[in-house]
N, C-alpha and C. Protein backbone atom coordinates (compact mmCIF):
# COMPACT_ATOMS: atom_id res chain seq x y z
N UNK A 1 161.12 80.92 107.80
CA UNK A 1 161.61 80.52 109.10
C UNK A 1 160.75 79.39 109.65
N UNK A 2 161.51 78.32 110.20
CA UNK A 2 160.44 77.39 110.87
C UNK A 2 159.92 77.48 112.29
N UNK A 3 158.20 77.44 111.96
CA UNK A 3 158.41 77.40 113.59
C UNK A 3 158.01 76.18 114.35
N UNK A 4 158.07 75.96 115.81
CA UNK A 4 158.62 74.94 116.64
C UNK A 4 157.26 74.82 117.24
N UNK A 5 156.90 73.92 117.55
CA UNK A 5 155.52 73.41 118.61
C UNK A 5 155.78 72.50 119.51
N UNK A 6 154.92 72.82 120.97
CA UNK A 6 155.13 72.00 121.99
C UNK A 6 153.78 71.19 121.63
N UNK A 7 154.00 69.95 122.78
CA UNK A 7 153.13 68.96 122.92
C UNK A 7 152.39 69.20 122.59
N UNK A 8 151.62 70.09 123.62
CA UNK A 8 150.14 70.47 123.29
C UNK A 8 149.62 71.12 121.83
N UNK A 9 150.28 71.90 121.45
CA UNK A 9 150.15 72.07 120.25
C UNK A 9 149.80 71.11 118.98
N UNK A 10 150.56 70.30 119.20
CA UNK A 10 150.76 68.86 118.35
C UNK A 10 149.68 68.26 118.34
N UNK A 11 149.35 68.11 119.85
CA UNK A 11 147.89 67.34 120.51
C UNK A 11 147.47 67.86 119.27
N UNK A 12 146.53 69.03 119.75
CA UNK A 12 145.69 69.94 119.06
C UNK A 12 145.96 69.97 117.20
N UNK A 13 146.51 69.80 116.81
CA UNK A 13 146.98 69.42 115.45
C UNK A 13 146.35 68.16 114.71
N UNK A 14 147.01 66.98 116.03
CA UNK A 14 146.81 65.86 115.33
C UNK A 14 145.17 65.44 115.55
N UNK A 15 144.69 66.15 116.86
CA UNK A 15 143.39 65.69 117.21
C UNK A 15 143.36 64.55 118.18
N UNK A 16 144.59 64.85 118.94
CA UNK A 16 145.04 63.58 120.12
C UNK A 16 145.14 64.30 121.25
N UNK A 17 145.21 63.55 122.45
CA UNK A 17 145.59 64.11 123.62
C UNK A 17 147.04 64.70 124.09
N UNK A 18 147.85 64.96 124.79
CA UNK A 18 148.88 65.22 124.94
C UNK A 18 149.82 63.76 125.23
N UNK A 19 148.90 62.85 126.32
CA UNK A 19 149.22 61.80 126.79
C UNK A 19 150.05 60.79 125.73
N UNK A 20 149.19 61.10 124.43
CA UNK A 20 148.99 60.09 123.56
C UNK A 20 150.46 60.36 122.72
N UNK A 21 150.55 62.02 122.38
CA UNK A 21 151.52 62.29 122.05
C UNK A 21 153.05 62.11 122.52
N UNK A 22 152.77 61.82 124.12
CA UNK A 22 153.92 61.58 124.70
C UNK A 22 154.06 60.40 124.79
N UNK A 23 153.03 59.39 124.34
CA UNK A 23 153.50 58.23 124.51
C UNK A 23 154.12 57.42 123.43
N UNK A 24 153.34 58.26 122.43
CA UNK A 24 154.12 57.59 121.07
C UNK A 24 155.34 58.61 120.82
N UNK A 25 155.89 59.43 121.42
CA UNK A 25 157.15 60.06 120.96
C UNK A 25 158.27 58.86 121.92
N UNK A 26 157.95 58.41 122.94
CA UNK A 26 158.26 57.44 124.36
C UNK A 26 158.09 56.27 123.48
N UNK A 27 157.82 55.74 122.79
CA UNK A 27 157.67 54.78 121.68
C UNK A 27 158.45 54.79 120.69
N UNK A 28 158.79 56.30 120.05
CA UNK A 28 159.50 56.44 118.89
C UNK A 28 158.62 56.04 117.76
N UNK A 29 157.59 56.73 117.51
CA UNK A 29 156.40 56.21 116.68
C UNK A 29 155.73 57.41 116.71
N UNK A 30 155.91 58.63 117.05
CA UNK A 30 155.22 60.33 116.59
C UNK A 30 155.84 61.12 116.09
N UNK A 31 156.02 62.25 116.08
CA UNK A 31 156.98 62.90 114.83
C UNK A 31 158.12 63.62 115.47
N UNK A 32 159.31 63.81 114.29
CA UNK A 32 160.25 64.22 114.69
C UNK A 32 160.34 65.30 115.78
N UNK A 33 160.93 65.14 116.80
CA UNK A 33 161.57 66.30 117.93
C UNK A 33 162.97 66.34 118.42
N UNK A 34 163.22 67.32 119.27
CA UNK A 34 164.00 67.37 119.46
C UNK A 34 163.55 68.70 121.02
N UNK A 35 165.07 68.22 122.24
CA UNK A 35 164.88 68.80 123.49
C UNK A 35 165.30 70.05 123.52
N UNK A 36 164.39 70.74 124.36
CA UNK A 36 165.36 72.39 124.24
C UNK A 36 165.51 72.43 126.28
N UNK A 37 166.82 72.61 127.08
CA UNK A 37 166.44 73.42 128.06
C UNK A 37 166.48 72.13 128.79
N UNK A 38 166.26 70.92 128.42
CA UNK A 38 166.83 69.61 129.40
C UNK A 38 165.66 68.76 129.71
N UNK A 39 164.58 69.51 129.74
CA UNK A 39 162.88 69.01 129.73
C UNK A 39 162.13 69.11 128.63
N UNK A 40 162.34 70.23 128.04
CA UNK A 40 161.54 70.62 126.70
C UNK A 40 161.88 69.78 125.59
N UNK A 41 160.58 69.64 125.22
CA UNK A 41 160.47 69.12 123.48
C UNK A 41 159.46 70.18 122.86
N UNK A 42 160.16 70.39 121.62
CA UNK A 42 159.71 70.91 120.40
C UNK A 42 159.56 69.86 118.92
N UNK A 43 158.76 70.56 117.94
CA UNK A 43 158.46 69.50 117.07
C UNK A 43 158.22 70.85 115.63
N UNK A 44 159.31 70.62 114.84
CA UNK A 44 158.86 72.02 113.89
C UNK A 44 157.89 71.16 112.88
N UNK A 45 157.08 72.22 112.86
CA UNK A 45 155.36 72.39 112.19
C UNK A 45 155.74 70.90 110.53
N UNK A 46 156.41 71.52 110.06
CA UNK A 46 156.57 70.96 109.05
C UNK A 46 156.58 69.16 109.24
N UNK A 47 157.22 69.20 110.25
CA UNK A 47 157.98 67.48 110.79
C UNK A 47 156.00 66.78 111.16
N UNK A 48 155.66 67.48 111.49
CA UNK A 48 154.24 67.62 112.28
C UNK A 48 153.11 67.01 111.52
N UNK A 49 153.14 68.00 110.19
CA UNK A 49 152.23 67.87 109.40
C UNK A 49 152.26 66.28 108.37
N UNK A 50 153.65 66.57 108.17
CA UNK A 50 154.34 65.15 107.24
C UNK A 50 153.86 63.85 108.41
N UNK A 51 154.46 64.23 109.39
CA UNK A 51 154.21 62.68 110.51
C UNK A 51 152.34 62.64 110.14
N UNK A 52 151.61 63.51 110.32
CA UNK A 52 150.03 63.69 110.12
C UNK A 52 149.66 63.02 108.90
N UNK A 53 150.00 62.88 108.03
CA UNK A 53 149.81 62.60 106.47
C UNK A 53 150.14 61.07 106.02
N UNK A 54 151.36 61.05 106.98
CA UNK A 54 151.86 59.62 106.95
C UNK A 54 151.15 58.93 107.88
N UNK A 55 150.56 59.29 108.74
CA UNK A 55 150.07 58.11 109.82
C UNK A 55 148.09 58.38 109.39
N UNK A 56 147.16 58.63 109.10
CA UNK A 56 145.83 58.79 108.52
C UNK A 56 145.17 58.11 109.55
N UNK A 57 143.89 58.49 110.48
CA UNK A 57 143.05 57.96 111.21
C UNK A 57 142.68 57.31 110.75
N UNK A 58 142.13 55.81 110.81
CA UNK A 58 141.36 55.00 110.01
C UNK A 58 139.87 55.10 110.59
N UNK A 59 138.98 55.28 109.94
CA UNK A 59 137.67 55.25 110.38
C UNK A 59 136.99 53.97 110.69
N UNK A 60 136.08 53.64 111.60
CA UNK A 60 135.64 52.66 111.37
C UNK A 60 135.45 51.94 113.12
């Protein structure tokens, strides 16, 4: 079964703020979601991890 994560969650995932997350979803440049409820966004784990893998912090 998949499960679904809010913002914050994501934050906490990617090692970003929430802000950051909302700004690049507001961009179309963070990982797949979708609205539940007319306000809500969710983001299933899987969509999460792949967007994580594909985008790599650069150090430096």
């Amino acid at each position: 079964m998949k499960r679904y994560l809010t913002t914050k969650e994501v934050a906490t995932l990617a090692r970003l703020s929430t802000r950051t997350i909302e700004r690049l979803r507001a961009l179309g440049r963070g990982p797949k979601f979708f609205r539940v409820g007319g306000k809500g966004v969710r983001y299933a784990e899987i969509d999460v991890h792949a967007w994580i893998e594909k985008h790599p912090v650069e150090q430096g």
